[in-house]
Protein backbone atom coordinates (compact mmCIF):
# COMPACT_ATOMS: atom_id res chain seq x y z
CA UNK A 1 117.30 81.96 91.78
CA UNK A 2 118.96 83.53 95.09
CA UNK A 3 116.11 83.63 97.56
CA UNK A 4 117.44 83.78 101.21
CA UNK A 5 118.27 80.08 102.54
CA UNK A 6 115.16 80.13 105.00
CA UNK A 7 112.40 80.35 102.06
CA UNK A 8 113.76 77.35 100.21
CA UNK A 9 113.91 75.67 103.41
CA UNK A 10 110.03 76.55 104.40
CA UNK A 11 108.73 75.54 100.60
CA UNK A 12 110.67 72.86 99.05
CA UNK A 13 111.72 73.75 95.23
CA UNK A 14 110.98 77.62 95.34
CA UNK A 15 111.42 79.05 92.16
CA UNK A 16 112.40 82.62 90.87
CA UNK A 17 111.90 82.15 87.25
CA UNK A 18 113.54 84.52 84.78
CA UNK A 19 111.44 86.29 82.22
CA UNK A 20 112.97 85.34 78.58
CA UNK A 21 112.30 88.47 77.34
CA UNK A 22 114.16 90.55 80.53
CA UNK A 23 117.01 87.93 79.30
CA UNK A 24 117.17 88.74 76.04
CA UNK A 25 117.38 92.52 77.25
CA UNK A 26 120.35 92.11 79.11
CA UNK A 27 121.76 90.59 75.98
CA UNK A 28 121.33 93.16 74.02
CA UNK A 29 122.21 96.10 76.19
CA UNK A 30 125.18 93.99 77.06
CA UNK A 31 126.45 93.71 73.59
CA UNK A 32 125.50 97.62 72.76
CA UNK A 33 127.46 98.49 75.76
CA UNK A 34 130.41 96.51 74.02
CA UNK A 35 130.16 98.37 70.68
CA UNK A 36 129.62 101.99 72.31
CA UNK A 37 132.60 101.54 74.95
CA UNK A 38 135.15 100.21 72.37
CA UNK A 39 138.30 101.88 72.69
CA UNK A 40 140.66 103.16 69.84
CA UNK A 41 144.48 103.86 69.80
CA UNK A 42 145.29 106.06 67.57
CA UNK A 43 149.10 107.98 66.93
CA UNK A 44 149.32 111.32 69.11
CA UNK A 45 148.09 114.36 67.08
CA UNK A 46 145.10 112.89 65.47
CA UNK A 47 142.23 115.79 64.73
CA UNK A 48 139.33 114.88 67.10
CA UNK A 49 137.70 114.49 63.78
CA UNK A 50 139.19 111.94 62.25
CA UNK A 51 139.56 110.34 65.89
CA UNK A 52 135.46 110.21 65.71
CA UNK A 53 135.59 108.93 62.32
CA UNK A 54 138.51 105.75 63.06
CA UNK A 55 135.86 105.42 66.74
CA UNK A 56 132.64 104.81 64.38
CA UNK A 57 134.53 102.62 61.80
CA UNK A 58 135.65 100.79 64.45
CA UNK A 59 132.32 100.31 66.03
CA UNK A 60 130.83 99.49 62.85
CA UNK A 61 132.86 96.54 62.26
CA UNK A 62 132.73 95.09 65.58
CA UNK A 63 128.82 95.38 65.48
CA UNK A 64 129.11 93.62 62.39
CA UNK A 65 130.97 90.42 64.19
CA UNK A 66 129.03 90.66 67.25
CA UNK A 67 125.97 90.54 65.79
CA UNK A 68 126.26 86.59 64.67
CA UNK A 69 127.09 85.85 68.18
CA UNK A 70 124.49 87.52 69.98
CA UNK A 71 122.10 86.01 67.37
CA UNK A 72 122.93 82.91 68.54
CA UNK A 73 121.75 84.12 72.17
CA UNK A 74 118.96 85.50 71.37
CA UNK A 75 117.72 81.97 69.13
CA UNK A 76 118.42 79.99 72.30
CA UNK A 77 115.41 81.28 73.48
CA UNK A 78 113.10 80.80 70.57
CA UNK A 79 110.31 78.34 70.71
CA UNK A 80 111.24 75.40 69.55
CA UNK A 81 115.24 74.87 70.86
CA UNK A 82 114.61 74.55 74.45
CA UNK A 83 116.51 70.83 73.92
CA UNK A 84 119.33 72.49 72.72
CA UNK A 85 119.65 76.13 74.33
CA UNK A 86 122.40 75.42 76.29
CA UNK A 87 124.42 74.20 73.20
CA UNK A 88 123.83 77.47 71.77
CA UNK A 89 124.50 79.48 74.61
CA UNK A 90 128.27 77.61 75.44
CA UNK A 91 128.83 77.88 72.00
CA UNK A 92 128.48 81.74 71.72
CA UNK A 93 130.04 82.42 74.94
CA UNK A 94 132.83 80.40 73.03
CA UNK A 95 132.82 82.32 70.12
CA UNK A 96 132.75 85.47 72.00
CA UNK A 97 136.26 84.52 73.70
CA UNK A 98 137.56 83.65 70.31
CA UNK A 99 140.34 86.44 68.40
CA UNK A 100 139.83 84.23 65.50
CA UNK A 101 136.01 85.33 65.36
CA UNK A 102 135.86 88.74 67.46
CA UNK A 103 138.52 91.48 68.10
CA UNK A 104 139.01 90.65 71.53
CA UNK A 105 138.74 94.80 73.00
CA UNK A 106 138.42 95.16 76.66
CA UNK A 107 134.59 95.37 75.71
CA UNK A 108 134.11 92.38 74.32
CA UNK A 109 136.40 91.10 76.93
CA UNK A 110 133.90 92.33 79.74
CA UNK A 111 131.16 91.09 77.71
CA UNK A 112 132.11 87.72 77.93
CA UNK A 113 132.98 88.18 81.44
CA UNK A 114 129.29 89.21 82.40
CA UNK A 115 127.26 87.12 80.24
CA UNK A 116 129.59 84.27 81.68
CA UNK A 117 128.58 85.46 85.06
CA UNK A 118 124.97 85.64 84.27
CA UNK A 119 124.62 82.15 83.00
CA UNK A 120 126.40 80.73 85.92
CA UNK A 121 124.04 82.67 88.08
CA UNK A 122 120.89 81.67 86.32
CA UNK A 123 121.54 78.58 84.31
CA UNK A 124 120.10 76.61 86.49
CA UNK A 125 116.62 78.14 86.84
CA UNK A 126 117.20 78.60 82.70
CA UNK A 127 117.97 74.64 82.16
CA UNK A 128 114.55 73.63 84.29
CA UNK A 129 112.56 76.23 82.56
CA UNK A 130 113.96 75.19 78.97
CA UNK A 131 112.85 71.73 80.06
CA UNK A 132 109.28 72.11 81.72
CA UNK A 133 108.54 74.80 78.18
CA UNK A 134 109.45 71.66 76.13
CA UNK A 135 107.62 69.30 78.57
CA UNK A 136 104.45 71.04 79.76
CA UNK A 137 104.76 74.28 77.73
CA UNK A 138 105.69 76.37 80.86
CA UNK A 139 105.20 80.35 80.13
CA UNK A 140 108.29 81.91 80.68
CA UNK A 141 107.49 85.51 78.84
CA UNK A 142 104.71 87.49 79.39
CA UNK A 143 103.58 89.91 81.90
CA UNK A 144 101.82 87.76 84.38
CA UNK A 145 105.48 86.40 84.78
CA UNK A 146 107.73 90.01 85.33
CA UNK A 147 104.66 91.07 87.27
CA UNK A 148 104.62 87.69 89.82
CA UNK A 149 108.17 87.74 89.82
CA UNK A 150 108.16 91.37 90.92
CA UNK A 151 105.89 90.67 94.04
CA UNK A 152 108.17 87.70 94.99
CA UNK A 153 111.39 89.66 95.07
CA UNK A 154 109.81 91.98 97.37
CA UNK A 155 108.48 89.31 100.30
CA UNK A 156 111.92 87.62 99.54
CA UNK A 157 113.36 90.33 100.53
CA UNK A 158 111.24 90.96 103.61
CA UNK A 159 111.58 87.36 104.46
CA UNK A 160 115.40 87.60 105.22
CA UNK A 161 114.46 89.05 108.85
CA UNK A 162 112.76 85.28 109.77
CA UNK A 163 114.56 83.01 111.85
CA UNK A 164 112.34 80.19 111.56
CA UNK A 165 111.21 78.01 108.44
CA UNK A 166 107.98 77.92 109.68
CA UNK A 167 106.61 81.71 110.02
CA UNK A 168 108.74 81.87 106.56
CA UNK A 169 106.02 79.17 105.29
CA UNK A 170 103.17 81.04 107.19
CA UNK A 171 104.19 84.15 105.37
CA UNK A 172 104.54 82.70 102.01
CA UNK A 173 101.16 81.00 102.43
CA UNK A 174 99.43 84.77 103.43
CA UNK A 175 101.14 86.18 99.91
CA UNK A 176 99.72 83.01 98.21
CA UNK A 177 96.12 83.51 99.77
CA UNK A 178 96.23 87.38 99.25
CA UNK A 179 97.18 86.31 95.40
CA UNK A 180 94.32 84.13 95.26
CA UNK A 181 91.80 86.66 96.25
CA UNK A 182 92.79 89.70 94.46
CA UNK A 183 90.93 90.93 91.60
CA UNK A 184 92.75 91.60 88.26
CA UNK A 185 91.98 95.06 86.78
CA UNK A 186 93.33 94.55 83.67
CA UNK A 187 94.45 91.51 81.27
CA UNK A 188 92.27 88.34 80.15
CA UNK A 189 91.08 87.87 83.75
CA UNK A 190 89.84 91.58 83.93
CA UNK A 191 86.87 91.30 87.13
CA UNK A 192 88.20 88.23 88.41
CA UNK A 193 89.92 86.37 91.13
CA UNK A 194 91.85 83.10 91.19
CA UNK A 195 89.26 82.19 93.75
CA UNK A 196 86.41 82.93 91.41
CA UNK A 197 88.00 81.33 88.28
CA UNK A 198 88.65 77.94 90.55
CA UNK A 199 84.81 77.47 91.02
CA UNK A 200 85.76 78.14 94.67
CA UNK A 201 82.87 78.87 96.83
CA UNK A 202 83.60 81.51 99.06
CA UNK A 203 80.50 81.30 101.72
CA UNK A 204 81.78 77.39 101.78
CA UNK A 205 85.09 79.23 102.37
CA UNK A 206 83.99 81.06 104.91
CA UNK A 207 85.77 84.54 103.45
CA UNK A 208 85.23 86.90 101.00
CA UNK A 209 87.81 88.70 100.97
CA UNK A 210 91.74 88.31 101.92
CA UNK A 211 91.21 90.05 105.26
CA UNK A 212 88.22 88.18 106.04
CA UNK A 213 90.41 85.07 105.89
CA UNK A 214 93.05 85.98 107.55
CA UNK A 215 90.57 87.73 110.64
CA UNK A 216 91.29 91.49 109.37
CA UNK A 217 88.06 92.41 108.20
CA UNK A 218 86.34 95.45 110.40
């Protein structure tokens, strides 16, 4: 997670968790990119056609040896091997780097490059949420998660322009209370708030509604 300094600063142990399923994704596009951008020396005067046929053979084989690796990816994230994820992720960026496995193409090469890169970036947020799934069975795929993560990327974003921690935490706490008092359309909470599935009161509150709380309301 890369939110800017000042909103880790204004709410202590601010997470952007990743979706596993937007992980996997970026797996596999990553390792189709390295079959379809393979390149192929061939001697000077080769028909076009049998250029396209040596390409696909090609192709075909190195899908065939990527295919173990990237399995081993995508089981990291399977219920069930959250203890050891990160022993299957180092060992398939390992076998990814190694000629005795994989052909090592400038595809593969930039494969292992970027999915080295991503796990640097993210491993962190990965390891805690491999830990609190084990733990406390944390959710870390469904749509409630892309579609919570999508609002905080936005306000992170916004929240950049603060120079102090604390409007950064007064922000943060408007999101939170505008959250709490929206109604879901769709989903198992269909007709609902947070507020009303709390057993919150709202005339104890004082507010029903977000911009009644925060003194908006006409």
């Amino acid at each position: 997670m890369h939110f800017p300094k000042i909103v880790s600063q204004a709410i202590d142990g601010i997470r952007l968790l990743k979706d596993f399923v937007h992980a996997e994704r970026i797996l596999g596009r990553g390792f189709e990119m390295a079959v379809r951008q393979v390149t192929l020396e061939v001697p000077k005067g080769t028909s076009q056609k049998e250029r396209q046929k040596q390409r696909d053979l090609k192709r075909r084989l190195l899908r065939k040896r990527l295919e173990p690796v990237r399995a081993l990816f995508i089981k990291a994230f399977q219920p069930g091997y959250e203890s050891v994820a990160f022993i299957y992720i180092e060992g398939a960026l390992a076998r990814l780097q190694d000629p005795r496995i994989i052909i090592q193409t400038e595809s593969v090469c930039y494969l292992h490059k970027q999915l080295t890169k991503f796990f640097v970036k993210h491993g962190a947020t990965l390891e805690f949420q491999f830990e609190q799934k084990a733990l406390i069975g944390l959710v870390c795929t469904s749509n409630l998660l892309e579609s919570k993560n999508s609002i905080f990327k936005l306000f992170g974003r916004i929240a950049q322009s603060f120079q102090r921690s604390e409007t950064c935490e007064w922000f943060w706490g408007g999101v939170a209370l505008m959250e709490n008092f929206d109604v879901k359309q769709r989903g198992p909470h269909a007709g609902t708030s947070a507020m009303e599935r709390a057993g919150i009161n709202l005339d104890d509150l004082g507010a029903q509604s977000f911009f009644e709380a925060v003194g908006l309301a006409n």
